[in-house]
N, C-alpha and C. Protein backbone atom coordinates (compact mmCIF):
# COMPACT_ATOMS: atom_id res chain seq x y z
N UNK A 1 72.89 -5.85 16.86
CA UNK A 1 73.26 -6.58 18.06
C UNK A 1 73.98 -5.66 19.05
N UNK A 2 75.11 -4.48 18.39
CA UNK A 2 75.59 -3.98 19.38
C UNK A 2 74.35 -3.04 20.22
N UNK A 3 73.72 -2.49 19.51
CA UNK A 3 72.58 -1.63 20.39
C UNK A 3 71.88 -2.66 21.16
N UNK A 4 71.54 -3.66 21.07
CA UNK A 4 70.70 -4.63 22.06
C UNK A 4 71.89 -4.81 23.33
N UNK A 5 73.57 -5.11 23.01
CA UNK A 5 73.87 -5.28 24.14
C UNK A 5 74.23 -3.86 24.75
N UNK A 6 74.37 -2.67 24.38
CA UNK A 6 74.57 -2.04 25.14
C UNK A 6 73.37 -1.48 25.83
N UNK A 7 71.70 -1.26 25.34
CA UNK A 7 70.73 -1.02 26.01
C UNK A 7 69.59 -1.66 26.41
N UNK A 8 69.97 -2.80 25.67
CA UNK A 8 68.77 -3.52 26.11
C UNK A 8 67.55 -4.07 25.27
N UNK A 9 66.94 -4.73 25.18
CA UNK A 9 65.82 -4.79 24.22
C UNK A 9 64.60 -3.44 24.01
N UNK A 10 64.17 -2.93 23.08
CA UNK A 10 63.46 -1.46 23.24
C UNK A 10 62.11 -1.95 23.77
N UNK A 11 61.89 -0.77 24.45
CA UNK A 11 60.55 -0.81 25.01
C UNK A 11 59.62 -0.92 24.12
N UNK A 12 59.55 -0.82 23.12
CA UNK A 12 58.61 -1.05 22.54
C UNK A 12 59.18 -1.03 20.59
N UNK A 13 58.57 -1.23 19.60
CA UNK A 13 59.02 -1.56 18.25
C UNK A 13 57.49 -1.21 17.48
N UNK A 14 57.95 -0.57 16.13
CA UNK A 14 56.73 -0.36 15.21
C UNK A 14 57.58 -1.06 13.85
N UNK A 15 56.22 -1.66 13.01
CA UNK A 15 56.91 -2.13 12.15
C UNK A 15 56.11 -2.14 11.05
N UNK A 16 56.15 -1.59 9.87
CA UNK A 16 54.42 -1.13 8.97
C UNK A 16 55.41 -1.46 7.03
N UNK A 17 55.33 -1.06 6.33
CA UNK A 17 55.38 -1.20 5.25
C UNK A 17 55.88 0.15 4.37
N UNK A 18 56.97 0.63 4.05
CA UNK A 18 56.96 1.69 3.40
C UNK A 18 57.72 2.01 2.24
N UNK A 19 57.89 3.14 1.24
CA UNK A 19 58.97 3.60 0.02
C UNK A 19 57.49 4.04 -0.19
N UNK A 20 58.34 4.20 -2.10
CA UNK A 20 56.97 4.18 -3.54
C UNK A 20 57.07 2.48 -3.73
N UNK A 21 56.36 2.79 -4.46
CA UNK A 21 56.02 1.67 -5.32
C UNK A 21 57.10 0.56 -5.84
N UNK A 22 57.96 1.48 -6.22
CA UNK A 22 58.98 0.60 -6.79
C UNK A 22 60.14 0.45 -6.20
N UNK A 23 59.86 0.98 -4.69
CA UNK A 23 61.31 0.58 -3.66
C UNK A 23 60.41 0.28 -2.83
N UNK A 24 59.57 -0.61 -2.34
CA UNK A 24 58.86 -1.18 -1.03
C UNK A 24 60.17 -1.74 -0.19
N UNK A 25 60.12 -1.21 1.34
CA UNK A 25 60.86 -1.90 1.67
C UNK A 25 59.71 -1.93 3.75
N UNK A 26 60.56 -2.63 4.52
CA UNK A 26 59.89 -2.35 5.58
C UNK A 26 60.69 -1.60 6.55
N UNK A 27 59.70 -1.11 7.36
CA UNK A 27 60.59 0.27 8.14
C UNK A 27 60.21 -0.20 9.57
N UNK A 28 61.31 -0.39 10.55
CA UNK A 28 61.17 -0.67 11.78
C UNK A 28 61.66 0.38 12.57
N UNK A 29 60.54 1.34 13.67
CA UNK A 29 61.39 1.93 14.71
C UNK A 29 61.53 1.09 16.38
N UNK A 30 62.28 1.39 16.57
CA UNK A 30 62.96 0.73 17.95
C UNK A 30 63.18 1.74 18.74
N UNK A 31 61.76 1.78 19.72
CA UNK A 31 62.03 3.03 20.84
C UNK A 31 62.50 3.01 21.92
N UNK A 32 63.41 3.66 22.25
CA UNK A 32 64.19 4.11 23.43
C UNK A 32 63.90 5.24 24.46
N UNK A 33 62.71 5.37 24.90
CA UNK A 33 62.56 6.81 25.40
C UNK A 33 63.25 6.91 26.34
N UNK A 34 63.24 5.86 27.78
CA UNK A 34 64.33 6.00 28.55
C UNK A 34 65.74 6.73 28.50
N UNK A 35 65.94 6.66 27.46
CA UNK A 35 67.92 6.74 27.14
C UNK A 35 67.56 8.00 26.13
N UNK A 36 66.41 8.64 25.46
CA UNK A 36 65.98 9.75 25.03
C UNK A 36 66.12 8.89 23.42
N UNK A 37 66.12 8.05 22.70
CA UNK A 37 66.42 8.17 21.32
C UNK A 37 65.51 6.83 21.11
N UNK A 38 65.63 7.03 19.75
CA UNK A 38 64.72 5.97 18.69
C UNK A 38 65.38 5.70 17.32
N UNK A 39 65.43 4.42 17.21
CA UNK A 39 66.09 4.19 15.55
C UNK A 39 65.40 3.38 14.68
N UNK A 40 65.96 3.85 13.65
CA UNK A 40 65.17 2.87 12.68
C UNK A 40 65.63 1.85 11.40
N UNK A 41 65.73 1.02 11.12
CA UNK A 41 66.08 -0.03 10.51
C UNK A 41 65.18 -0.40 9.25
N UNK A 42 65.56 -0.76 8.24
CA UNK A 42 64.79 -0.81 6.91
C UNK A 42 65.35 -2.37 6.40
N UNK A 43 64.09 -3.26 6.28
CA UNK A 43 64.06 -3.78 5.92
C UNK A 43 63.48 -4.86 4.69
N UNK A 44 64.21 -5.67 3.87
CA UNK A 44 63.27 -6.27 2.57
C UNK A 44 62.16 -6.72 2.37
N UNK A 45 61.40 -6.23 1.86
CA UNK A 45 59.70 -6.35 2.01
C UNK A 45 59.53 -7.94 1.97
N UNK A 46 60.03 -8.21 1.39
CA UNK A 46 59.73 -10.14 1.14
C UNK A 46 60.69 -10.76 2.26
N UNK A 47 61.22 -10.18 3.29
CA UNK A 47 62.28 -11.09 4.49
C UNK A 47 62.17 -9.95 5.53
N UNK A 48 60.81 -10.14 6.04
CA UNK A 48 60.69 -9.23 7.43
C UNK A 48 61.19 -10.19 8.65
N UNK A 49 62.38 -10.38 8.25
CA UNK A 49 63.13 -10.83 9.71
C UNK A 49 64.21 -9.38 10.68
N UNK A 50 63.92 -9.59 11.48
CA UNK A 50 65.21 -9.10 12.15
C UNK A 50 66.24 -10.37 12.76
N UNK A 51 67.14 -9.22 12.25
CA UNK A 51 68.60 -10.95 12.50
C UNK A 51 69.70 -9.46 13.38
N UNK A 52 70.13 -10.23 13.71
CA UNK A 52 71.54 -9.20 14.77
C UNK A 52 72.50 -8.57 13.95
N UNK A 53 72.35 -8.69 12.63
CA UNK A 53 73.36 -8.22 12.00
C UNK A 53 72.63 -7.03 10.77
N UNK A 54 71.43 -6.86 11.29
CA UNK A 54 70.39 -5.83 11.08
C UNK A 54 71.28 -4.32 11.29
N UNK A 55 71.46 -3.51 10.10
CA UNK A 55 71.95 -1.80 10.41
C UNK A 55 71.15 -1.20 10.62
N UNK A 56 71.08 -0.36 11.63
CA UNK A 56 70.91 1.06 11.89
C UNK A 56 70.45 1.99 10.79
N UNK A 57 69.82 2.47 10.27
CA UNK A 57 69.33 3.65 9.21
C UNK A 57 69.60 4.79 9.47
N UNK A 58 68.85 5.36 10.66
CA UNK A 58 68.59 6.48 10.85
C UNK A 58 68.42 6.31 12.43
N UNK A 59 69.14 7.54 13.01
CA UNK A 59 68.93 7.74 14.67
C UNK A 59 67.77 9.29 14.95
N UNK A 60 67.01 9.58 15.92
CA UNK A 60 66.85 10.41 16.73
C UNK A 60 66.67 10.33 17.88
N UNK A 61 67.37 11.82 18.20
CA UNK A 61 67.52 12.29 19.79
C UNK A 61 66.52 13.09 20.28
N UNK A 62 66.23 12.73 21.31
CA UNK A 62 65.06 13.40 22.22
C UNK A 62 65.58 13.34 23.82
N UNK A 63 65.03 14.85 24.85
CA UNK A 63 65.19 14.63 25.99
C UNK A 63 64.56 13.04 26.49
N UNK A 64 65.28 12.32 27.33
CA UNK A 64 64.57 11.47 27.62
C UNK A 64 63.04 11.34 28.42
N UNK A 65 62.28 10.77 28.49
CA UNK A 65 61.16 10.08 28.86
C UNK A 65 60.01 9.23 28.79
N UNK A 66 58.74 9.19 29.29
CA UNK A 66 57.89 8.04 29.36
C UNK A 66 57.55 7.52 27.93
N UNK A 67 57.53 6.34 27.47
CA UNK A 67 56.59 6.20 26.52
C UNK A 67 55.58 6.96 26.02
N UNK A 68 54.38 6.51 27.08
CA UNK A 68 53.27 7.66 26.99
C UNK A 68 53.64 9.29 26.33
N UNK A 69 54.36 9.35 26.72
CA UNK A 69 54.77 11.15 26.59
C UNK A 69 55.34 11.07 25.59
N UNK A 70 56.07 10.41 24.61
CA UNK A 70 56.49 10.14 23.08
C UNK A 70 55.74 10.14 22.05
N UNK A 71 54.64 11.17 21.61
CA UNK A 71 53.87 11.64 20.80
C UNK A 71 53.49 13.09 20.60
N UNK A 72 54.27 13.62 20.54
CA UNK A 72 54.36 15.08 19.89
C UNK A 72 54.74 15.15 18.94
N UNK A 73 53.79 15.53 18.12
CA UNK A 73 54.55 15.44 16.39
C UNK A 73 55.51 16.55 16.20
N UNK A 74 55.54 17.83 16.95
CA UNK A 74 56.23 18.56 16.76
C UNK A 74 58.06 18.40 17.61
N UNK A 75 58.06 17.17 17.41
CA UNK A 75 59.40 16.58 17.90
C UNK A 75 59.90 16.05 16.80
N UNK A 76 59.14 15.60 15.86
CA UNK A 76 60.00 15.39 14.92
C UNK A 76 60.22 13.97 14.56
N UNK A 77 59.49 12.90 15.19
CA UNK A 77 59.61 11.98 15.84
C UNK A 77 58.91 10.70 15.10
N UNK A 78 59.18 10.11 13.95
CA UNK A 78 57.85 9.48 13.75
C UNK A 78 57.12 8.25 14.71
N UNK A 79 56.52 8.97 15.22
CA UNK A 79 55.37 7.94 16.32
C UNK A 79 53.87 7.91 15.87
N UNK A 80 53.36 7.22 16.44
CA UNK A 80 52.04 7.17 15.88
C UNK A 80 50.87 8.15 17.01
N UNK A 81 49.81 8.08 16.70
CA UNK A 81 49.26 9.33 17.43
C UNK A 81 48.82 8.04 18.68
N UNK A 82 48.76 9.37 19.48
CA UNK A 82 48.56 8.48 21.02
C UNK A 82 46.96 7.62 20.55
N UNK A 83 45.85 7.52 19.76
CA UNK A 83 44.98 6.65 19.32
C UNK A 83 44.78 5.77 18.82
N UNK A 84 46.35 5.62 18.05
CA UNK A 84 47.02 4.28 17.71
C UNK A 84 47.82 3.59 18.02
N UNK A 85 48.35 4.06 18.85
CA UNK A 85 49.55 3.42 19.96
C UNK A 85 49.59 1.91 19.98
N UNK A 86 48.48 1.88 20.89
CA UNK A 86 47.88 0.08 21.36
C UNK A 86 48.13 -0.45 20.19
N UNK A 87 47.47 -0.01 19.15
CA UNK A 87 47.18 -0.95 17.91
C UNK A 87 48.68 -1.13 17.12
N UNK A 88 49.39 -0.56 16.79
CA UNK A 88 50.60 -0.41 16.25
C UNK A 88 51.82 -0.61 16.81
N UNK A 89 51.89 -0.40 17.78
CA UNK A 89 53.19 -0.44 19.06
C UNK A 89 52.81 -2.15 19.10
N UNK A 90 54.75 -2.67 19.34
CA UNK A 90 54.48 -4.23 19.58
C UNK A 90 55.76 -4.27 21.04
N UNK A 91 55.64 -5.16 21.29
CA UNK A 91 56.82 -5.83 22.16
C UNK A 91 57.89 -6.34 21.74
N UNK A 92 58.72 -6.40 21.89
CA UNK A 92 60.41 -7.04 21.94
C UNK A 92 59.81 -8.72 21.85
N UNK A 93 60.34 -9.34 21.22
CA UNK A 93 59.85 -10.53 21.05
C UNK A 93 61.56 -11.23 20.24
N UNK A 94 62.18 -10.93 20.60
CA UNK A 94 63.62 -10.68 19.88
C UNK A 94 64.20 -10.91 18.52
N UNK A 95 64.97 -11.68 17.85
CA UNK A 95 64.95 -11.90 16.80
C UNK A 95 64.27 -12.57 16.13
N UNK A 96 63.98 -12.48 14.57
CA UNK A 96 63.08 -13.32 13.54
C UNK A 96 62.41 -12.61 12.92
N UNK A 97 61.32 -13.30 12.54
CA UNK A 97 60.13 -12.52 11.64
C UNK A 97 59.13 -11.87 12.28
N UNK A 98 58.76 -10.99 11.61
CA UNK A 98 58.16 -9.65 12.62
C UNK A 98 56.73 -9.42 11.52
N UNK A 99 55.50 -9.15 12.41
CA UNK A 99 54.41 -8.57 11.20
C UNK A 99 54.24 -7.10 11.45
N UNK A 100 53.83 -7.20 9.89
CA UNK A 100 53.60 -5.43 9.90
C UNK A 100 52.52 -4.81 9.90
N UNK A 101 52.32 -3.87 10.61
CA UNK A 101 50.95 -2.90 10.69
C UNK A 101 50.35 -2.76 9.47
């Protein structure tokens, strides 16, 4: 919740399925290119909600800019390749249950 009120809802959100086997959990990034950064949030494979009281995992920093231009793998960045974008990239739709790629 505090990152929503201080920037805003993210331009955009990925949300897919990940661990091994025996730690499935779900992995949400929340992109910020504007403000240069992206985070990501891990959540219980069986309660793909986002609720406001959702932590933070992991942050990265990047010079800021466009969406579009947020696919260089050599940033370090996990994004999806600009051919999957459309398909994987979702909208801010705000809290609740979310599906996964």
């Amino acid at each position: 919740e505090q990152l929503l009120d201080r920037y805003g809802p993210p331009e955009a959100f990925r949300a897919h399925s990940a661990g091994v086997p025996e730690r499935r959990y779900a992995e949400v990034n929340l992109y910020y290119p504007e403000y240069g950064f992206m985070c990501q949030l891990e959540l219980p494979i069986n309660s793909v909600q986002l609720q406001s009281e959702t932590k933070v995992v992991r942050a990265w920093y990047f010079a800021p800019t466009l969406l579009d231009e947020l696919v260089d793998p050599r940033d370090g960045v996990p994004f999806p390749p600009r051919e999957y974008m459309d398909d994987v990239l979702q909208d801010w739709q705000g809290y609740g249950p979310i599906e996964l790629e």
